[in-house]
PDB file of N, CA and C in Angstrom:
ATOM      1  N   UNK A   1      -9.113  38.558  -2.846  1.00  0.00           N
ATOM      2  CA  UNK A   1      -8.839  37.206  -3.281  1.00  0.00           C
ATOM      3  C   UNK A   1      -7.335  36.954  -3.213  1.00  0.00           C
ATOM      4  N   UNK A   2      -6.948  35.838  -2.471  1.00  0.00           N
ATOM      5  CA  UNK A   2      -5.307  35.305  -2.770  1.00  0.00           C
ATOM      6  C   UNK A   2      -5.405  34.379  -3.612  1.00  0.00           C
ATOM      7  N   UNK A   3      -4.630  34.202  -4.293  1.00  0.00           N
ATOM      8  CA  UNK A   3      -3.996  33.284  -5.166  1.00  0.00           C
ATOM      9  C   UNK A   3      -2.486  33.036  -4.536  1.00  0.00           C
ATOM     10  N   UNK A   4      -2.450  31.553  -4.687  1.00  0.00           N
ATOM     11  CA  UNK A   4      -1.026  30.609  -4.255  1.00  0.00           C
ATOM     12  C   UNK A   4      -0.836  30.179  -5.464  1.00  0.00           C
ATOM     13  N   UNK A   5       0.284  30.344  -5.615  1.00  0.00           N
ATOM     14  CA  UNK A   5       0.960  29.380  -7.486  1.00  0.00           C
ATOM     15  C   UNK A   5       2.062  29.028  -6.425  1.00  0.00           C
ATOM     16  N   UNK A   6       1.961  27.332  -6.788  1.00  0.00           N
ATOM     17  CA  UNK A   6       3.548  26.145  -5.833  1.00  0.00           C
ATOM     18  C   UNK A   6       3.948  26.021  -7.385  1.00  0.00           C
ATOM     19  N   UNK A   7       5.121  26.021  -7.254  1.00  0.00           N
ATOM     20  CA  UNK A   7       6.132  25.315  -8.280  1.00  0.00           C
ATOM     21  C   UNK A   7       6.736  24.327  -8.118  1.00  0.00           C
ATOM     22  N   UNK A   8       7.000  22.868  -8.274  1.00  0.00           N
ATOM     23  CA  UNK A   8       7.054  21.518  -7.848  1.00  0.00           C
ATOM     24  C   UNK A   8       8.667  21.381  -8.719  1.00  0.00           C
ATOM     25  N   UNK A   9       9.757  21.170  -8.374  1.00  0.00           N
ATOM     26  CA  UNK A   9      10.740  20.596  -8.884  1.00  0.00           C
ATOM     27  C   UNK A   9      10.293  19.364  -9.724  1.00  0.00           C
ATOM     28  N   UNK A  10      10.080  18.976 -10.263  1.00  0.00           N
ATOM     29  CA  UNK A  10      10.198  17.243 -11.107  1.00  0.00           C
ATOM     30  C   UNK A  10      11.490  16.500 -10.430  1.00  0.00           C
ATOM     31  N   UNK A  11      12.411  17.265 -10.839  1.00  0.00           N
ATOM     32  CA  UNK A  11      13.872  16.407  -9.963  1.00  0.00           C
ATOM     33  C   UNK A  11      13.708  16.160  -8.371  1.00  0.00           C
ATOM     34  N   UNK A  12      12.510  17.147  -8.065  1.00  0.00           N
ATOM     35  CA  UNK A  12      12.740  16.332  -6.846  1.00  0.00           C
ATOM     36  C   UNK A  12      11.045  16.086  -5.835  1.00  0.00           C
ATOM     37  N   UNK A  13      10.841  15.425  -6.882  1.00  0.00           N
ATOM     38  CA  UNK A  13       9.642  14.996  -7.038  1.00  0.00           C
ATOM     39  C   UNK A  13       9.639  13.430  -7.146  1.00  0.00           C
ATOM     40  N   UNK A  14      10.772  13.169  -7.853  1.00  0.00           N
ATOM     41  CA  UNK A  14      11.326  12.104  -7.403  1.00  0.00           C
ATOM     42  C   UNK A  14      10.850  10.610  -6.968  1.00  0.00           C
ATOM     43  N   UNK A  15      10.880   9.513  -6.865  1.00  0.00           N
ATOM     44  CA  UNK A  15       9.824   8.572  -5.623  1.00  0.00           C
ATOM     45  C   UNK A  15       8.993   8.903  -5.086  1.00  0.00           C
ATOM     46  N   UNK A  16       8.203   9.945  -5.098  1.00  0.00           N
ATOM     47  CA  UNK A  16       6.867  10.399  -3.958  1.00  0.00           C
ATOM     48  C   UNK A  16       5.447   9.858  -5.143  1.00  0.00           C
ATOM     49  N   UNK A  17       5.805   9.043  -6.061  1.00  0.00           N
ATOM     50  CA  UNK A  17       4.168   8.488  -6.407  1.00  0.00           C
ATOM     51  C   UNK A  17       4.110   7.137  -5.709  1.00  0.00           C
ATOM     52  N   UNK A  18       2.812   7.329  -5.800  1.00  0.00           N
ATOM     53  CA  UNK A  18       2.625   6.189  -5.127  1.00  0.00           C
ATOM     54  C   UNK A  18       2.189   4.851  -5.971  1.00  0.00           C
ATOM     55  N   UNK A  19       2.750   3.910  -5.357  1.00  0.00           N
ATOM     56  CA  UNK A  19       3.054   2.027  -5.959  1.00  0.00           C
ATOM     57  C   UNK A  19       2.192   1.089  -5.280  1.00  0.00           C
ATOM     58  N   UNK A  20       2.035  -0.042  -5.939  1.00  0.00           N
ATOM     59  CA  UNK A  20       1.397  -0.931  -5.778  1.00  0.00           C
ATOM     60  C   UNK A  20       2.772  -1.705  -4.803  1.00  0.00           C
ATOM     61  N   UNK A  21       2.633  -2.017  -3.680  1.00  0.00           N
ATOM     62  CA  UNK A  21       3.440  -3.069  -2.445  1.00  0.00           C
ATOM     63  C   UNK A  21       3.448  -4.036  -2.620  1.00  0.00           C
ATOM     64  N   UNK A  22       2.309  -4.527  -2.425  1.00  0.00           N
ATOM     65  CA  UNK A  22       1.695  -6.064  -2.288  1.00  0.00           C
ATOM     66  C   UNK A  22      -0.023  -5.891  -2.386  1.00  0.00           C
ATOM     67  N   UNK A  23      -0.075  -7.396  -2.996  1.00  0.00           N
ATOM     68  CA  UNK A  23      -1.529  -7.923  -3.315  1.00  0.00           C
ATOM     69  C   UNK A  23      -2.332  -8.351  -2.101  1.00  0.00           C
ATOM     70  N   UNK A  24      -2.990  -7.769  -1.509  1.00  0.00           N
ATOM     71  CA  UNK A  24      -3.946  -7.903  -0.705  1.00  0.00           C
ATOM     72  C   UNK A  24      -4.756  -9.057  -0.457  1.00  0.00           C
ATOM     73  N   UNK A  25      -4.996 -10.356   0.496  1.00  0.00           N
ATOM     74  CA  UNK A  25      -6.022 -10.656   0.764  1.00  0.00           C
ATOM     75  C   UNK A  25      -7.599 -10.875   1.167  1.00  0.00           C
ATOM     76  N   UNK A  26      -7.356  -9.803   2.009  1.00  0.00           N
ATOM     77  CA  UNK A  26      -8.943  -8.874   2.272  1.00  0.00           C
ATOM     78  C   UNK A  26      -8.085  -8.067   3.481  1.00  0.00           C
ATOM     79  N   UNK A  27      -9.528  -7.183   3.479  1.00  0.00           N
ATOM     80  CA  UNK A  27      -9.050  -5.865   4.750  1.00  0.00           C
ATOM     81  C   UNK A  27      -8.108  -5.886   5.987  1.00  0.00           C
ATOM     82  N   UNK A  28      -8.194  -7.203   6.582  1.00  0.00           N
ATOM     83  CA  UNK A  28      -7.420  -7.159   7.914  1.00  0.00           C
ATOM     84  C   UNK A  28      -5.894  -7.496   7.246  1.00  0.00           C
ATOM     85  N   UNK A  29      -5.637  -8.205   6.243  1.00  0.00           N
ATOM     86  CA  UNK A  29      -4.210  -8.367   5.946  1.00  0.00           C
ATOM     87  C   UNK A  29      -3.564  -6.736   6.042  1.00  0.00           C
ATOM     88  N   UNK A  30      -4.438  -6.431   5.227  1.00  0.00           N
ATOM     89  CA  UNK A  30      -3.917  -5.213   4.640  1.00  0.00           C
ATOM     90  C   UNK A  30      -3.552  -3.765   6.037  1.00  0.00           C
ATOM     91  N   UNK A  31      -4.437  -3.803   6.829  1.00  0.00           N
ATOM     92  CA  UNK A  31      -4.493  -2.905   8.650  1.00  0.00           C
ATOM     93  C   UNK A  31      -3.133  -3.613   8.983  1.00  0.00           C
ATOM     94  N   UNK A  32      -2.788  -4.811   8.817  1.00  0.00           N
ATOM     95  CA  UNK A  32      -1.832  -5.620   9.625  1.00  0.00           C
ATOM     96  C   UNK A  32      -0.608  -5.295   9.530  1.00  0.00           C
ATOM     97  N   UNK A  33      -0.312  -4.908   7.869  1.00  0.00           N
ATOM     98  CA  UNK A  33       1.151  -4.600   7.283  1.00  0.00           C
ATOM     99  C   UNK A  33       0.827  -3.015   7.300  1.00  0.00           C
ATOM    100  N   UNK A  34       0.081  -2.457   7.105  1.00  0.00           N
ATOM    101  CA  UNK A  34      -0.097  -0.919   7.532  1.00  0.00           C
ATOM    102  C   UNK A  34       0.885  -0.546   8.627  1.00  0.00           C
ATOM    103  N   UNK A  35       0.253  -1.392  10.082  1.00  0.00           N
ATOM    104  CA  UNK A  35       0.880  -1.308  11.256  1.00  0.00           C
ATOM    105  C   UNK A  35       1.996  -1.883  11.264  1.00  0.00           C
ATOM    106  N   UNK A  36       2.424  -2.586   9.943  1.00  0.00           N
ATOM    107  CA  UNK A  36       3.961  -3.090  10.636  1.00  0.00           C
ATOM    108  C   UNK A  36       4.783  -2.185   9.731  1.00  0.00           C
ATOM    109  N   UNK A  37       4.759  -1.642   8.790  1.00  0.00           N
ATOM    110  CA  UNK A  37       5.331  -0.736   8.020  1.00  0.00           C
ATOM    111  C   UNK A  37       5.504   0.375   8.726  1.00  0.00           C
ATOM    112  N   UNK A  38       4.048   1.329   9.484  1.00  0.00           N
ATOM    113  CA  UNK A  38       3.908   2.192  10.272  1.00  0.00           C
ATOM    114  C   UNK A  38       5.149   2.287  10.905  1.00  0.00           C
ATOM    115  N   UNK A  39       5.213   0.793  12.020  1.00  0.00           N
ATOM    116  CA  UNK A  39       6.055   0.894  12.818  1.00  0.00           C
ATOM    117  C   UNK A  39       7.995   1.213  12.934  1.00  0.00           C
ATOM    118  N   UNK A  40       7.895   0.599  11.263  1.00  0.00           N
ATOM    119  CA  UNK A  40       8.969   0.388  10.262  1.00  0.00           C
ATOM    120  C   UNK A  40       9.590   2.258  10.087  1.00  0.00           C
ATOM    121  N   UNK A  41       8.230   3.227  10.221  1.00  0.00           N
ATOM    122  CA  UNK A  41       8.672   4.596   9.643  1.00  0.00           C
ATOM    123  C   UNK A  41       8.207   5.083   8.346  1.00  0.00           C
ATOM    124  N   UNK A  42       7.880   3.860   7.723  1.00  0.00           N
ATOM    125  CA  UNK A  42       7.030   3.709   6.694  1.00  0.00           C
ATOM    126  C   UNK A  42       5.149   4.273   6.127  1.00  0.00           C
ATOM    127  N   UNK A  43       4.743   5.238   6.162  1.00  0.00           N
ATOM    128  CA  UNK A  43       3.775   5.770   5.729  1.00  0.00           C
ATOM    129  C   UNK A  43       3.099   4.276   4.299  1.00  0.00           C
ATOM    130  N   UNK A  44       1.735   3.963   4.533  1.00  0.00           N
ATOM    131  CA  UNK A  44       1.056   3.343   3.352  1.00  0.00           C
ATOM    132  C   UNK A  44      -0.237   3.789   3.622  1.00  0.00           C
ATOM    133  N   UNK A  45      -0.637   3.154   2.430  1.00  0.00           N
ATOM    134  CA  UNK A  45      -2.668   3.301   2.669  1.00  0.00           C
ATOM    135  C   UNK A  45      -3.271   1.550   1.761  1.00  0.00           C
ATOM    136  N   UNK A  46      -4.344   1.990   1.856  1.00  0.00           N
ATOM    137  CA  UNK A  46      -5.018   0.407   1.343  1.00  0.00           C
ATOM    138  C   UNK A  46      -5.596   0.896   0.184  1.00  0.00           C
ATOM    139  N   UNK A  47      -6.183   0.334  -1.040  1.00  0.00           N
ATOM    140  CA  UNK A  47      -6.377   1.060  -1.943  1.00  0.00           C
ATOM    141  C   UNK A  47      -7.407  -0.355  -2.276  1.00  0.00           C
ATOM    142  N   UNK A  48      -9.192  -0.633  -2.208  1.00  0.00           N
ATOM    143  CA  UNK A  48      -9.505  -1.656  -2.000  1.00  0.00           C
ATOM    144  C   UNK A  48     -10.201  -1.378  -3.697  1.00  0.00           C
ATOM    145  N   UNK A  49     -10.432  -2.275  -4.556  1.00  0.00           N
ATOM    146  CA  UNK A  49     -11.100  -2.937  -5.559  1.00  0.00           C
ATOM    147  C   UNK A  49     -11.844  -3.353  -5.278  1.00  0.00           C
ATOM    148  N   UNK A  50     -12.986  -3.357  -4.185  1.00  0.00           N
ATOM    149  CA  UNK A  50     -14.326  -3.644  -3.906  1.00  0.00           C
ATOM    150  C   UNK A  50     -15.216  -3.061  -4.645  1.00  0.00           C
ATOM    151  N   UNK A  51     -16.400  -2.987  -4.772  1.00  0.00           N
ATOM    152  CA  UNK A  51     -17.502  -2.518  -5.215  1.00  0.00           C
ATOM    153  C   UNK A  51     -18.760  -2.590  -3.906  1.00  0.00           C
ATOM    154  N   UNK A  52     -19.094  -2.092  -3.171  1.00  0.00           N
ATOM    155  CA  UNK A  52     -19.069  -2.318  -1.593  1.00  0.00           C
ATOM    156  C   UNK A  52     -21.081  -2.803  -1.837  1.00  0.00           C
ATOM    157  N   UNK A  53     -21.644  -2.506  -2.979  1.00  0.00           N
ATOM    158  CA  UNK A  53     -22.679  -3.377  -3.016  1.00  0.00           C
ATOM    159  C   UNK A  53     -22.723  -4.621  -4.119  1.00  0.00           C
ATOM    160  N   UNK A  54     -21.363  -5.057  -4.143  1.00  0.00           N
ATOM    161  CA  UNK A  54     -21.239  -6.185  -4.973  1.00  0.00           C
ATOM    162  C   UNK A  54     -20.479  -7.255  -4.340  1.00  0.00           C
ATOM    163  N   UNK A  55     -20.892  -7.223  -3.315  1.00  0.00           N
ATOM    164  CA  UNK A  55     -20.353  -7.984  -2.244  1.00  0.00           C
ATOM    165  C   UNK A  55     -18.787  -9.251  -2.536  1.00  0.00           C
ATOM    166  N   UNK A  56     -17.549  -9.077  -2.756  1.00  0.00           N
ATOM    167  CA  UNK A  56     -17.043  -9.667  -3.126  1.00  0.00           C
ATOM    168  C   UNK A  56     -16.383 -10.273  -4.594  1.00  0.00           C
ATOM    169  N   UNK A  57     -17.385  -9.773  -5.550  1.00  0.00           N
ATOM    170  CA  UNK A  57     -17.387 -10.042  -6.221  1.00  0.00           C
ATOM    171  C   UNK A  57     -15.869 -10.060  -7.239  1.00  0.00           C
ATOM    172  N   UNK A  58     -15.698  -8.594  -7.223  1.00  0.00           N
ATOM    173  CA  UNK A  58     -14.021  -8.345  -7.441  1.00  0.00           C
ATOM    174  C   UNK A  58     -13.028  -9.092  -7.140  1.00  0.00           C
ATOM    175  N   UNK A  59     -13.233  -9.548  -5.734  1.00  0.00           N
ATOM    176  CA  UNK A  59     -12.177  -9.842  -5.457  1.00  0.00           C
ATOM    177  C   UNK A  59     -12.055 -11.334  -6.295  1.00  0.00           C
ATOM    178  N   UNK A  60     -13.213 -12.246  -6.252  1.00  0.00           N
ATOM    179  CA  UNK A  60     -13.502 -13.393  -7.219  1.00  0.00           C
ATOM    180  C   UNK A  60     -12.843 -12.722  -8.598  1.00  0.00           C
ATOM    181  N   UNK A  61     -12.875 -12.127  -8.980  1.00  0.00           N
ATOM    182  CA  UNK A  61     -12.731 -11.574 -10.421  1.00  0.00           C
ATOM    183  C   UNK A  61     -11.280 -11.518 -10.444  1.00  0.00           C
ATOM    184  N   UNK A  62     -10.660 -10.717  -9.328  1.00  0.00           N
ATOM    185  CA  UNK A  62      -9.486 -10.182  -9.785  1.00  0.00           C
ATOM    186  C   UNK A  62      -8.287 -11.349  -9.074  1.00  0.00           C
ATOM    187  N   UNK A  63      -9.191 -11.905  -7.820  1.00  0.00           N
ATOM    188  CA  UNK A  63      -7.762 -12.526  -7.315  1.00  0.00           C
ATOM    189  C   UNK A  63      -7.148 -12.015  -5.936  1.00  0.00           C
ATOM    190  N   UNK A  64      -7.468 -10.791  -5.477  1.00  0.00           N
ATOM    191  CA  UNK A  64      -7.360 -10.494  -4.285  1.00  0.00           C
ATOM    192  C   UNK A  64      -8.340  -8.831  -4.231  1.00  0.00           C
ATOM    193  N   UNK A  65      -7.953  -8.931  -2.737  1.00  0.00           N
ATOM    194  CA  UNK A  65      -8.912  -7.636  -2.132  1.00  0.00           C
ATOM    195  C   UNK A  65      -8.478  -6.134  -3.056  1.00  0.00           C
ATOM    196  N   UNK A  66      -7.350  -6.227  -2.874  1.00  0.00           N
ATOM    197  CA  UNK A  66      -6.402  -4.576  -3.090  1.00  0.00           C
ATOM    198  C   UNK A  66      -4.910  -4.364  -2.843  1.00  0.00           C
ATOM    199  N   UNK A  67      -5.181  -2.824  -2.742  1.00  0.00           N
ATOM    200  CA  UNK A  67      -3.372  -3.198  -2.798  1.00  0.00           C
ATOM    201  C   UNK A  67      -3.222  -2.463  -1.909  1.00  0.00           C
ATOM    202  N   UNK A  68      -1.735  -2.517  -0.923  1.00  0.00           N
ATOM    203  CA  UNK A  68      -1.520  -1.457  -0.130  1.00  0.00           C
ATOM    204  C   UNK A  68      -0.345  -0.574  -0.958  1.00  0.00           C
ATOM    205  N   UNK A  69      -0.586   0.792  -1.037  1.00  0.00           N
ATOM    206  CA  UNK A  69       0.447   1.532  -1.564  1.00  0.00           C
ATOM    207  C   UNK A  69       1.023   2.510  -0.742  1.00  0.00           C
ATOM    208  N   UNK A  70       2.508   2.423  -1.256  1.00  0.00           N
ATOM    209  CA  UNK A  70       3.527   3.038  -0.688  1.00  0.00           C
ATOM    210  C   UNK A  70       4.184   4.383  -1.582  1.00  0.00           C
ATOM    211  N   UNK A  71       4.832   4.710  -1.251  1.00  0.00           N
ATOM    212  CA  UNK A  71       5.651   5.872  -1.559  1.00  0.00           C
ATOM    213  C   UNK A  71       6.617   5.173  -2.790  1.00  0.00           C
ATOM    214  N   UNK A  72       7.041   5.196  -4.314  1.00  0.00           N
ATOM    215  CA  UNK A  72       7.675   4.817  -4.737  1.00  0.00           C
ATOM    216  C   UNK A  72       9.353   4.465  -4.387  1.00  0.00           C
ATOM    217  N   UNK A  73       9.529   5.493  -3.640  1.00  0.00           N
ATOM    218  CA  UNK A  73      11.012   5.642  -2.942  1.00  0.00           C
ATOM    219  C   UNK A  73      11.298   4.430  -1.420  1.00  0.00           C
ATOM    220  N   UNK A  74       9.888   4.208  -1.220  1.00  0.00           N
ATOM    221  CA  UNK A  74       9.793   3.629  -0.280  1.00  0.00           C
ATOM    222  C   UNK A  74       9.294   1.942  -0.572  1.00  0.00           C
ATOM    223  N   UNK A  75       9.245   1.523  -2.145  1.00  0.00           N
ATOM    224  CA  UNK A  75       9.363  -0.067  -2.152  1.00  0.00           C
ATOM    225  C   UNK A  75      10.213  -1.416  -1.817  1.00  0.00           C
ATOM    226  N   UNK A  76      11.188  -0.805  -2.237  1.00  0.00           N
ATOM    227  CA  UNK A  76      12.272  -1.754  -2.034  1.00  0.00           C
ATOM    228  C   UNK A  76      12.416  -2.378  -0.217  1.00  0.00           C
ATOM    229  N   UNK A  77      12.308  -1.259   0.250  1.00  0.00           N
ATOM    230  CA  UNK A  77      12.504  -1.266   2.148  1.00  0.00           C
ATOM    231  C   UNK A  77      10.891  -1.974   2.009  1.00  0.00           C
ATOM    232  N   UNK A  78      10.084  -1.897   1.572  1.00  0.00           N
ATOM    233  CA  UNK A  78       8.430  -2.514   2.006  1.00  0.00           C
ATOM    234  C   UNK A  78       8.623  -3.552   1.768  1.00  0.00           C
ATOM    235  N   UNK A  79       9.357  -4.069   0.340  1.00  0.00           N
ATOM    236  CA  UNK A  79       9.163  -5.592  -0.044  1.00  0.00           C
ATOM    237  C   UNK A  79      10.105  -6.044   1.018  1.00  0.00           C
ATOM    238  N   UNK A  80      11.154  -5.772   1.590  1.00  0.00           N
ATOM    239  CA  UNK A  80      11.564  -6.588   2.619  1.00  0.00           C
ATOM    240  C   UNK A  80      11.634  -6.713   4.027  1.00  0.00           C
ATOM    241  N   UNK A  81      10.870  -5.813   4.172  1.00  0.00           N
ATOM    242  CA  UNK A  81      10.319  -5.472   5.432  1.00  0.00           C
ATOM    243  C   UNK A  81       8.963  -6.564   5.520  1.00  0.00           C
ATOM    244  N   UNK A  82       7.858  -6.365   4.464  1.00  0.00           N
ATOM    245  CA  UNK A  82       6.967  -7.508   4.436  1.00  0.00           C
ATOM    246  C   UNK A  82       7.209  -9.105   4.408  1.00  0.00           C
ATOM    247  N   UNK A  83       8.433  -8.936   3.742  1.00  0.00           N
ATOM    248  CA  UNK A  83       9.224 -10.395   3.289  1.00  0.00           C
ATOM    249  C   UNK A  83       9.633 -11.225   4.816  1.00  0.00           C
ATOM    250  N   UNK A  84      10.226 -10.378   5.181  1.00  0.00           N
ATOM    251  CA  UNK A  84      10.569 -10.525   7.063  1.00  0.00           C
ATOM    252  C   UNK A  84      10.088 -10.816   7.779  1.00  0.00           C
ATOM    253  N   UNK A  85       8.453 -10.165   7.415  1.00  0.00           N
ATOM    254  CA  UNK A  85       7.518  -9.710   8.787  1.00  0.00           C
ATOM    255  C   UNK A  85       7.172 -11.538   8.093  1.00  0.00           C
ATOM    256  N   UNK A  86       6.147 -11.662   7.192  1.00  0.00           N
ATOM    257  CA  UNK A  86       5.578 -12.913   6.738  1.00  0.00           C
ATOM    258  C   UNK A  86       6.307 -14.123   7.019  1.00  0.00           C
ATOM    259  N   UNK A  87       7.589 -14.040   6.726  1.00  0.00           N
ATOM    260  CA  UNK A  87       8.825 -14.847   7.016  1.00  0.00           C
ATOM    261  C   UNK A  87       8.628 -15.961   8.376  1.00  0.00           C
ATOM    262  N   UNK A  88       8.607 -14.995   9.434  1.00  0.00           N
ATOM    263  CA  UNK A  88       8.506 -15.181  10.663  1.00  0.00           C
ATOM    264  C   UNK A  88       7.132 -15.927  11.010  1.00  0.00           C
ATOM    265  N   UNK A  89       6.292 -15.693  10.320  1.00  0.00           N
ATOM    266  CA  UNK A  89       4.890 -16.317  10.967  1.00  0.00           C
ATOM    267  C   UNK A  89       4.695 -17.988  10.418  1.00  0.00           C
ATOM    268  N   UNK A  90       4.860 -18.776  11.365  1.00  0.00           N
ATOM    269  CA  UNK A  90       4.540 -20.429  11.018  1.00  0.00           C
ATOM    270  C   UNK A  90       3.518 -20.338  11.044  1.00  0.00           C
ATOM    271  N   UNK A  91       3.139 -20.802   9.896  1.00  0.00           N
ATOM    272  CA  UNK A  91       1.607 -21.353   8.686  1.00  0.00           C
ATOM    273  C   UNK A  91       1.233 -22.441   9.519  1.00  0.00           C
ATOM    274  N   UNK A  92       2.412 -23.660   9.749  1.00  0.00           N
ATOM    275  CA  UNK A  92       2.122 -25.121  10.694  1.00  0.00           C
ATOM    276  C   UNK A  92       1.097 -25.197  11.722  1.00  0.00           C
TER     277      UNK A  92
END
């Protein structure tokens, strides 16, 4: 039998939890800024509040789909990186 014991610094442990980015509309918003963050260097994931045989329902409840989360160290660069990306797209 092996046994591994990791010992984790706390100090440098640092920003690596992971945060709420932004509030989600439904699934494709969320793939969209994935890939533009991705592209950014930026690592995220989607984190959905569905209930997948309650068809929607949550999201009625809560207000949006989910959240995409990031790396804590890595918010500040997301909120304006998203701020940018959205920026650019005419609604008109």
């Amino acid at each position: 039998m092996i046994l591994i014991i990791i010992f984790q610094d706390k100090n440098n442990m640092a920003g690596n939890e992971l945060v709420s980015a932004w509030k989600l509309d439904d699934e494709a918003q969320g793939i969209l800024l994935m890939k533009v963050l991705e592209d950014e260097g930026i690592l995220s994931e989607l984190r959905s509040e569905q209930i997948p045989w309650m068809n929607g329902i949550m999201k009625a409840a809560r207000g949006y789909w989910g959240d995409l989360m990031v790396l804590e160290r890595d918010k500040i660069k997301t909120d304006e990186i998203i701020q940018s990306y959205l920026g650019e797209i005419d609604i008109d």
